[in-house]
Protein backbone atom coordinates (compact mmCIF):
# COMPACT_ATOMS: atom_id res chain seq x y z
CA UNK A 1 219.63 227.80 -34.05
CA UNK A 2 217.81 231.03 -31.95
CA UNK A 3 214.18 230.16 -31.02
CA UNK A 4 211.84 232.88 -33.49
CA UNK A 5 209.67 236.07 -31.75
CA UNK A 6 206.78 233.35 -32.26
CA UNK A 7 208.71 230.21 -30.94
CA UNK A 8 209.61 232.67 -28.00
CA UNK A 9 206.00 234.08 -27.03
CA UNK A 10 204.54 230.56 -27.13
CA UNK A 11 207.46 229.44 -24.66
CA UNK A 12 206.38 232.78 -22.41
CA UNK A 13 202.44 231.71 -22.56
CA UNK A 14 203.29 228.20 -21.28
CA UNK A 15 205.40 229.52 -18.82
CA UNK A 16 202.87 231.56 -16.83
CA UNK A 17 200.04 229.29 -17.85
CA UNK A 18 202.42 226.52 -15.21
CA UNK A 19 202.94 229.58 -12.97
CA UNK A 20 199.14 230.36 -12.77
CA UNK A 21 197.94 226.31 -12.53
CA UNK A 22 200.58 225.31 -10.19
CA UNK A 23 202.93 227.89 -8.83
CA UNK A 24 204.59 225.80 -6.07
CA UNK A 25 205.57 223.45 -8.35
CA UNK A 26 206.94 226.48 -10.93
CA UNK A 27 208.77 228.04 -8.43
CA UNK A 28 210.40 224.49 -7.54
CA UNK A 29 211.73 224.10 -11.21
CA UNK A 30 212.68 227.82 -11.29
CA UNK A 31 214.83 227.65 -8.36
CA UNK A 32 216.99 224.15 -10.13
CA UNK A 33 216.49 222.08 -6.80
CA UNK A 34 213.47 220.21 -6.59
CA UNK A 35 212.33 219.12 -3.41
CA UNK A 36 212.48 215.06 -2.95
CA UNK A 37 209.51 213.38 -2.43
CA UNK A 38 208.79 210.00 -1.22
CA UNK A 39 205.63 208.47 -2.00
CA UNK A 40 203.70 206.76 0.31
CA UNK A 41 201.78 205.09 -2.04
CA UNK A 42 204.60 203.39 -3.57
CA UNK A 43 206.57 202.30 -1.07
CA UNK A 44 202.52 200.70 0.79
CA UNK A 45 201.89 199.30 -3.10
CA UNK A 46 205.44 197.67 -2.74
CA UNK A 47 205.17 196.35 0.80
CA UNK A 48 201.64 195.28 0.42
CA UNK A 49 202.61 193.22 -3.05
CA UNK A 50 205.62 191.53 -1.48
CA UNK A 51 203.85 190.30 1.67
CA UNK A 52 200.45 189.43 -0.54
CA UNK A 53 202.92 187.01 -2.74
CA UNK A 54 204.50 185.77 -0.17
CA UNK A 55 201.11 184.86 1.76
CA UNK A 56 200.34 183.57 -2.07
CA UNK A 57 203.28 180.95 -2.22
CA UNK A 58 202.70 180.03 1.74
CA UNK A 59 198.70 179.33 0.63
CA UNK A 60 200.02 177.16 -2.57
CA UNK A 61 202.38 175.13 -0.70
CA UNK A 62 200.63 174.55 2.23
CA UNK A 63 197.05 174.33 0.62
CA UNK A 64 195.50 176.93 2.30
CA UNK A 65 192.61 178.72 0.83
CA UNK A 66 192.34 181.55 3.17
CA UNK A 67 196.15 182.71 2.41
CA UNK A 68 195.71 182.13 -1.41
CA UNK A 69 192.74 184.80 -1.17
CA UNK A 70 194.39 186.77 1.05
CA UNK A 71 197.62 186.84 -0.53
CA UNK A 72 196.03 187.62 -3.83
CA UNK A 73 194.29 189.95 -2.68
CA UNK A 74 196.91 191.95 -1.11
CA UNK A 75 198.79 191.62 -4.37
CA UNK A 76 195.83 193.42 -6.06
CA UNK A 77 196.42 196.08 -4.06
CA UNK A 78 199.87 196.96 -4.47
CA UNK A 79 199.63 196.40 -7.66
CA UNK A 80 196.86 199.36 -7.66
CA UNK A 81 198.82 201.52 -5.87
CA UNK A 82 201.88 201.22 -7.90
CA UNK A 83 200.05 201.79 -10.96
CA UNK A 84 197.90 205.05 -9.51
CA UNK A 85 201.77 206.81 -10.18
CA UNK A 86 202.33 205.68 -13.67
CA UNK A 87 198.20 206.39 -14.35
CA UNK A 88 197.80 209.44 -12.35
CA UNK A 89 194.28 210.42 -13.28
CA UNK A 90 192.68 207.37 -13.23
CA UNK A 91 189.59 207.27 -10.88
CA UNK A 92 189.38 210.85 -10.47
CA UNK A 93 186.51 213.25 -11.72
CA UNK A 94 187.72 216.05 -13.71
CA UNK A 95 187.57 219.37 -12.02
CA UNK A 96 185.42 221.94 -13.51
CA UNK A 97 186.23 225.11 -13.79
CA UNK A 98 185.40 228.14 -11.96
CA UNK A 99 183.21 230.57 -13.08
């Protein structure tokens, strides 16, 4: 079924409107290859929840307050930093705009 003159101009407006707000990341989906990226953030939020739970079950079984913290506190924040992908916005202030 062929898209309608109106169905068509709307598609044009978004279009520029993601060339003019973010042209790197137009010109990335225009070209078919998308650059990789590897997040930081995610692979720090993985590393620092896998070493805070295992600090967690080493405070449990050993009855050691200090690691318990520790370890749950380490799995607070990889569990932050995982989540700051899926919740992108969260925690920052909206920009205004210019003008």
């Amino acid at each position: 079924m062929p898209m309608s003159d109106e169905e068509r101009r709307l598609l044009k407006e978004l279009e520029l409107g993601l060339i003019a707000d973010d042209p790197h990341l137009a010109m990335e989906l225009l070209s078919g290859y998308p650059a990789p990226r590897f997040r930081l953030d995610l692979f720090f939020g993985a590393l620092a929840g896998l070493a805070g739970l295992v600090l967690l079950i080493a405070g449990l079984s050993g009855q050691i307050v200090v690691l318990v913290v520790l370890g749950l506190s380490l799995v607070g924040l990889g569990t932050g930093l995982l989540l700051g992908k899926f919740f992108p916005g969260r925690g920052r202030r909206p920009e205004r705009p210019a003008g």
